[in-house]
Protein backbone atom coordinates (compact mmCIF):
# COMPACT_ATOMS: atom_id res chain seq x y z
CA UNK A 1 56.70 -51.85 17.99
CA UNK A 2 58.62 -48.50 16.95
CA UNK A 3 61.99 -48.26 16.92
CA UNK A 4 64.20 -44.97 16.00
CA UNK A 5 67.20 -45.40 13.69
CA UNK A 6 69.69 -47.05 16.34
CA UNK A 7 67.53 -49.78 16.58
CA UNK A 8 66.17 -48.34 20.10
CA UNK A 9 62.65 -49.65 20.95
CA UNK A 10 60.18 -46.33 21.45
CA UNK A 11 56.88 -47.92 21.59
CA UNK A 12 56.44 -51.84 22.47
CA UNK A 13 52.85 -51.93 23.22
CA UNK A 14 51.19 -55.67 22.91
CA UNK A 15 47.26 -54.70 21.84
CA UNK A 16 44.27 -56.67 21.30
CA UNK A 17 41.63 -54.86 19.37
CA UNK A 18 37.96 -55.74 18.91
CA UNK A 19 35.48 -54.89 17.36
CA UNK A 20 32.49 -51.90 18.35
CA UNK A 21 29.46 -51.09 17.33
CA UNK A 22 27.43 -48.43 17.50
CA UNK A 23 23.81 -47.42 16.31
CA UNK A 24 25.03 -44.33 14.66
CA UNK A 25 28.40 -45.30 12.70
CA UNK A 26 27.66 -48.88 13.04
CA UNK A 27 30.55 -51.57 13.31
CA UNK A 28 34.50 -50.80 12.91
CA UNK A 29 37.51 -51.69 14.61
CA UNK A 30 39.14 -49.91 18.26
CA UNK A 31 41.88 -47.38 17.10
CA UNK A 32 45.13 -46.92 19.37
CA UNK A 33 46.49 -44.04 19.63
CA UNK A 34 50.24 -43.45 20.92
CA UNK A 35 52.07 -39.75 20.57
CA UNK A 36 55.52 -40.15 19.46
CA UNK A 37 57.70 -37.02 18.30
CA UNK A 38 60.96 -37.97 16.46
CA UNK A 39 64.23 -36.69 17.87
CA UNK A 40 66.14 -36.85 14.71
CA UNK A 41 65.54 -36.34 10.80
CA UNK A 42 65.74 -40.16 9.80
CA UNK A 43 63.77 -43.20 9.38
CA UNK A 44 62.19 -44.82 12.01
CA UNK A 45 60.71 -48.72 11.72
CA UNK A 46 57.01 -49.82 12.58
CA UNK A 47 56.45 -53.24 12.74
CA UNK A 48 52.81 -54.78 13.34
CA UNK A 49 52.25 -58.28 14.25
CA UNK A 50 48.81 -59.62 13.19
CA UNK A 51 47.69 -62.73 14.86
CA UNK A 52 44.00 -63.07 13.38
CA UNK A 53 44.32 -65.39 10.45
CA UNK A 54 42.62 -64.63 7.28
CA UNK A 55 43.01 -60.64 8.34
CA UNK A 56 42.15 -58.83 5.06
CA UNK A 57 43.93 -55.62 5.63
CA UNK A 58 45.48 -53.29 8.30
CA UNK A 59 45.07 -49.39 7.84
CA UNK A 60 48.04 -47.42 9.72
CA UNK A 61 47.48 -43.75 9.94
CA UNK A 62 50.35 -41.52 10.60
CA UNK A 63 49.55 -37.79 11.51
CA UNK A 64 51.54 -34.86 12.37
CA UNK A 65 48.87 -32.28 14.58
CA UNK A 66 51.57 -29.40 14.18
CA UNK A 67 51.32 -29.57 11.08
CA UNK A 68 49.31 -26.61 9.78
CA UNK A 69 48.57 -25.80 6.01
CA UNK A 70 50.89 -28.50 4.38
CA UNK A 71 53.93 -26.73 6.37
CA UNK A 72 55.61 -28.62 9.42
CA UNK A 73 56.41 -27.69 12.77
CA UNK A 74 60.20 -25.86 13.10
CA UNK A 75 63.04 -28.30 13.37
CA UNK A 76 60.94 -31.16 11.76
């Protein structure tokens, strides 16, 4: 779930990921992918809820596409 700085809920998005292989890259996890552009210039909250026990790690990957040659978008 994402929620902006009021506390408003952005993304709430139950998932269940599994596992894929394939014969070229061979096995990994499904990605999800969500856009989400911020409306104002202050932290927002992420919270994950894993539910497989004994899960060693979970890799979050945040990425900004307009952002060109380490210099952000206008107004971000």
């Amino acid at each position: 779930m994402l929620t902006s700085p009021a506390g408003e809920v952005l993304v709430d998005q139950p998932l269940v990921l599994q596992p894929e292989c394939t014969r070229s890259a061979g096995c990994g996890w499904q990605d999800w992918t969500t856009p989400f552009t911020p409306t104002t210039a202050a932290p927002y909250t992420l919270f994950v809820t894993v539910l497989t026990v004994e899960t060693p790690a979970v890799h979050i990957r945040v990425a900004d596409p307009q952002k060109t040659d380490g210099v952000r978008a206008p107004g971000f």
